[in-house]
Protein backbone atom coordinates (compact mmCIF):
# COMPACT_ATOMS: atom_id res chain seq x y z
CA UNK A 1 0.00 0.00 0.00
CA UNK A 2 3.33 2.44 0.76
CA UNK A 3 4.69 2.01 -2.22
CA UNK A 4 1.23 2.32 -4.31
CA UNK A 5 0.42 5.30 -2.70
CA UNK A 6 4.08 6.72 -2.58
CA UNK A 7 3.79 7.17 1.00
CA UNK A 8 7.40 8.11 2.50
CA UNK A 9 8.08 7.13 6.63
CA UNK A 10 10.55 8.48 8.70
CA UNK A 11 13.41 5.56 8.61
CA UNK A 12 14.58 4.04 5.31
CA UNK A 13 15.37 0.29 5.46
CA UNK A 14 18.68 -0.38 7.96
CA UNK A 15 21.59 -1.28 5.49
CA UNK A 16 24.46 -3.65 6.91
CA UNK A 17 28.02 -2.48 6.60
CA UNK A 18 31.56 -3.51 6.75
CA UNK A 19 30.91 -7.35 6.78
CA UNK A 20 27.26 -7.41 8.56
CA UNK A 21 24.94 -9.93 7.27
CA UNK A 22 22.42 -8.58 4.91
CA UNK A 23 19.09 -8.10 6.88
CA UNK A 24 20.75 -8.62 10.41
CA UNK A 25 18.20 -5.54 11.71
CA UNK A 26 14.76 -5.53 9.81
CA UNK A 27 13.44 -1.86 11.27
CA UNK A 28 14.50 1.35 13.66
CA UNK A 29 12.29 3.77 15.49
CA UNK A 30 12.53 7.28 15.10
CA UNK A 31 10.84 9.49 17.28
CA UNK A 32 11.38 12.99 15.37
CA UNK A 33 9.57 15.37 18.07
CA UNK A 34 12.29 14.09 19.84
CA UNK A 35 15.05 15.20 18.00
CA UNK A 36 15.68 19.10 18.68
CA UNK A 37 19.80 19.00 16.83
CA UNK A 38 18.73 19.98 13.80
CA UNK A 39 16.43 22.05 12.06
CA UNK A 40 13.15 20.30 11.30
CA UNK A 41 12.89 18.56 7.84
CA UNK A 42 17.38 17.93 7.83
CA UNK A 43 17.57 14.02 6.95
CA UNK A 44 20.08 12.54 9.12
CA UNK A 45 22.18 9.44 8.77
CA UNK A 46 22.31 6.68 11.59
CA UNK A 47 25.13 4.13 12.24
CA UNK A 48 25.01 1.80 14.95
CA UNK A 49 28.84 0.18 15.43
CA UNK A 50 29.27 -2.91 16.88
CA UNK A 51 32.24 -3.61 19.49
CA UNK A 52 31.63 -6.92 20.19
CA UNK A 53 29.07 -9.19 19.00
CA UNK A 54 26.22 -8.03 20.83
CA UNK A 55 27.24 -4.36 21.80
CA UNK A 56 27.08 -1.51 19.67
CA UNK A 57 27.16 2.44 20.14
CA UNK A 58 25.22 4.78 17.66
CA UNK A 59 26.42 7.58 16.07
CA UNK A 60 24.58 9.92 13.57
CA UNK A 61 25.17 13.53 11.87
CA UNK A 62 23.58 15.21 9.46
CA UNK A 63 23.66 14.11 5.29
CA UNK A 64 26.78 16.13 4.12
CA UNK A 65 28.72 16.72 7.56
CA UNK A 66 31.64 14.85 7.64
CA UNK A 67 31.73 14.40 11.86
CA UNK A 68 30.13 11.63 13.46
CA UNK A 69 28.36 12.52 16.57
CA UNK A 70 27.92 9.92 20.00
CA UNK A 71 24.13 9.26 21.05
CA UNK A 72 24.44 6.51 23.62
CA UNK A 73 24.88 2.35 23.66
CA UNK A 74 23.00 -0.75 23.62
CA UNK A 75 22.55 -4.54 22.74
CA UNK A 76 21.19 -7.00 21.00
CA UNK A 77 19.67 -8.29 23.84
CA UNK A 78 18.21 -5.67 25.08
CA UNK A 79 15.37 -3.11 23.64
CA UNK A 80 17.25 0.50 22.98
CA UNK A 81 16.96 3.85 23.03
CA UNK A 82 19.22 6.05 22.21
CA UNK A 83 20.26 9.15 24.94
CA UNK A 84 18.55 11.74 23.04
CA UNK A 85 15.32 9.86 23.03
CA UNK A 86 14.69 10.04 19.16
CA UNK A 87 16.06 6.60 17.77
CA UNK A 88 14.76 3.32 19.32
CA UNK A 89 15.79 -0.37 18.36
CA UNK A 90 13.66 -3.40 19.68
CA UNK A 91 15.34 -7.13 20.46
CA UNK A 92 12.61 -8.20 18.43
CA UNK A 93 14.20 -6.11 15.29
CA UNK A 94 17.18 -8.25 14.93
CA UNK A 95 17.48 -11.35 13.43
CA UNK A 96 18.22 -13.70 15.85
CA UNK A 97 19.96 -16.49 13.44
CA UNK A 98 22.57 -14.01 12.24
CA UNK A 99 25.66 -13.14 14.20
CA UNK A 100 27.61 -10.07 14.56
CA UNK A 101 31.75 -9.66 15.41
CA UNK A 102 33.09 -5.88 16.15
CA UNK A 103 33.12 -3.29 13.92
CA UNK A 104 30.81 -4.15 11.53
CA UNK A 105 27.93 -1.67 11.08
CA UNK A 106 24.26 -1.17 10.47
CA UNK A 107 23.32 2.45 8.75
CA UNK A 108 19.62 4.02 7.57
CA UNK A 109 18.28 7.66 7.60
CA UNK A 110 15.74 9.76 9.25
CA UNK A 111 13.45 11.67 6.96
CA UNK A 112 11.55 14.18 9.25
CA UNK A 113 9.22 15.31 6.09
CA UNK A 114 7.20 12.19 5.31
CA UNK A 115 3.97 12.52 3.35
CA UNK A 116 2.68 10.35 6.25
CA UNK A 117 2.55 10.83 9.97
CA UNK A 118 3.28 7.68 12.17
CA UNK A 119 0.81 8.12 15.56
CA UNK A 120 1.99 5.27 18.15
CA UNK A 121 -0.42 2.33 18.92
CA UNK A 122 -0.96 -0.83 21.39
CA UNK A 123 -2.30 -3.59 19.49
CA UNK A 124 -4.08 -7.04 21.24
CA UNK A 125 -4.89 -9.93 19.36
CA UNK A 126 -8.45 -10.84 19.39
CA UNK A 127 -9.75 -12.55 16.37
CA UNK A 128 -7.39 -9.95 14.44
CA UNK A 129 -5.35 -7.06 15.52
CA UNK A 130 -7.75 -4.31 17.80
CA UNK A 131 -6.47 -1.08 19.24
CA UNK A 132 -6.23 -1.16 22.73
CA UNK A 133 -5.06 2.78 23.36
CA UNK A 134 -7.47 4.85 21.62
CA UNK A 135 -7.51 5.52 18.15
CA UNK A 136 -5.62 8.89 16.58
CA UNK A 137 -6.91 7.70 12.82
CA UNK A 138 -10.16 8.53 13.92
CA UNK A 139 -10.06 12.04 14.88
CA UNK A 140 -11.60 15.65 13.68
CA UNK A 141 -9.76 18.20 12.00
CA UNK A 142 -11.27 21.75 11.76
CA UNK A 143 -8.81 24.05 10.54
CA UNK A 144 -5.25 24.25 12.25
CA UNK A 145 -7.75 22.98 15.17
CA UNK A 146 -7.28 18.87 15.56
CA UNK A 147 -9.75 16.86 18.30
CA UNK A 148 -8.49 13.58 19.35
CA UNK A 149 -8.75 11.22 21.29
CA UNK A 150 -6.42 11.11 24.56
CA UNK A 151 -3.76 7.97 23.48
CA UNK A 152 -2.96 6.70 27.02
CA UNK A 153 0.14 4.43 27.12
CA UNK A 154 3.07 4.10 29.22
CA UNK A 155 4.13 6.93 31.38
CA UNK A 156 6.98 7.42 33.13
CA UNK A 157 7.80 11.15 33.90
CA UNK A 158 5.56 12.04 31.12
CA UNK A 159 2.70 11.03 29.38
CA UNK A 160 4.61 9.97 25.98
CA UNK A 161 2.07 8.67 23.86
CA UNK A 162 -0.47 11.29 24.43
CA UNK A 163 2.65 13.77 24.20
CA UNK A 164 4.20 12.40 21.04
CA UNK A 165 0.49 12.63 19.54
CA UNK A 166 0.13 16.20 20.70
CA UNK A 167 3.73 17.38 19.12
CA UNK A 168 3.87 15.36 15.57
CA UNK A 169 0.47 16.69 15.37
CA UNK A 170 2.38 20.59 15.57
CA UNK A 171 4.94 19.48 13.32
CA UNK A 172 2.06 19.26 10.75
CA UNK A 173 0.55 22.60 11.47
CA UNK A 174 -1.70 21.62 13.55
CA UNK A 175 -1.40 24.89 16.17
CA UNK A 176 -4.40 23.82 18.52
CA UNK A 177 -4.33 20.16 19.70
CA UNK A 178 -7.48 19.10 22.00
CA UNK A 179 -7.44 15.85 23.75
CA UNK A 180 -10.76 14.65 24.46
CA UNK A 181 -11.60 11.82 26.54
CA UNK A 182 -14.20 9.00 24.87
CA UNK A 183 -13.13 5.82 25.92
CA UNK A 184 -16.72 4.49 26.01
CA UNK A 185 -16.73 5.11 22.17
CA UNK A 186 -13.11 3.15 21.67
CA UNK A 187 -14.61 0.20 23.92
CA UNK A 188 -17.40 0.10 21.22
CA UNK A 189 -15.24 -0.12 18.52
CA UNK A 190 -15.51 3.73 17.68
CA UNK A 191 -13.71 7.01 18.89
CA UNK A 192 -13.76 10.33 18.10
CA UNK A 193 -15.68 10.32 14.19
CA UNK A 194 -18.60 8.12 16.48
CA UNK A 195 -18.91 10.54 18.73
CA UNK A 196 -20.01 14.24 16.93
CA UNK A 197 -22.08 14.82 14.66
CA UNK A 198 -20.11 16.66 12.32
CA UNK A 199 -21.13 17.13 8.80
CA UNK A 200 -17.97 16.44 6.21
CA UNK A 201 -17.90 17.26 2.66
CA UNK A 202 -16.52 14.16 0.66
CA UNK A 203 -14.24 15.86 -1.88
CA UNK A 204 -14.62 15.62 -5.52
CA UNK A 205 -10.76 14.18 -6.03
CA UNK A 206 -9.98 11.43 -3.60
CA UNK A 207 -6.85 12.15 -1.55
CA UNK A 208 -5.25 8.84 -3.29
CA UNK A 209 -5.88 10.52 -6.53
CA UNK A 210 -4.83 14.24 -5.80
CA UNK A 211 -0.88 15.06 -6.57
């Protein structure tokens, strides 16, 4: 459906380096309203360097600088997150049948312009995959004014999924973000569309069509 739709996300495919197996890390997390270095929209390149076969340290800079920059270490074994908070790496990501020596290398890039926002989710498995935090697909836009639903999810120090919502959804121009609780709607399968009775004019050119 991405590539049908040219939709663009944030992290391009990880790429294995200096004698890594090919596909040794299937996906990274990037967390852009978490990344205040550069200015908004500067792809960045990613390298996490192993120094042993399970330990690595990630560096990144900027496409076209030439100095490599520390942001914290990690495992294999172990889900990561990098000391600035904006790239993550699961255990689950890495492919458990391929091994790793030091200084081999995994590299992708951050695109903070995609052409499609990622909103974070908790899935449970019921007879298929249902939401369990509330649903941001489902919300009303009015304007630069944006209603959703409050995404409740893990917090320590800070509310992070409700936060993330409220800050990718200012990257976008949303400038006025309300959080509105309707949990009885998500426990019926709906959320914030089921809830008002706003009126919406179906546009003549569907989005999937328009340029």
């Amino acid at each position: 459906m991405r590539s049908q739709l040219d939709l663009t996300s944030l992290v391009t495919q990880p790429t294995s380096s200096n004698g890594a197996p090919v596909g040794l890390l299937r996906h990274a997390g990037y967390l852009d309203c978490r990344d205040r270095r550069y200015e908004y929209g500067t792809e960045i390149e990613w390298r996490l360097e192993f120094t042993s076969a399970d330990e690595f340290n990630l560096f990144y800079r900027a496409v076209g600088e030439s100095t490599w920059h520390a942001d914290g270490s990690g495992s294999r074994q172990a889900d990561f997150v990098s000391e600035s908070g904006a790239v993550y790496v699961l255990r689950d990501w890495w492919d458990a049948g391929l091994t790793t020596e030091a200084d081999q290398t995994v590299t992708f890039r951050t695109r903070p312009s995609p052409n499609m926002i990622e909103m974070p989710v908790l899935f449970w498995d019921q007879t298929g995959a249902l939401a369990y935090t509330n649903n941001v697909v489902n919300s009303l836009v009015d304007g630069d004014w944006l209603f959703v639903a409050h995404v409740r999810g893990p917090t320590v120090s800070q509310d992070w999924f409700n936060d993330y919502v409220h800050a990718a959804a200012g990257l976008v121009g949303f400038t006025n973000v309300l959080s509105c609780e309707e949990r009885t709607y998500h426990n019926g399968a709906g959320s914030i569309h089921c809830g008002t009775n706003v009126l919406r004019e179906i546009p003549a050119c569907p989005w999937w069509r328009s340029s």
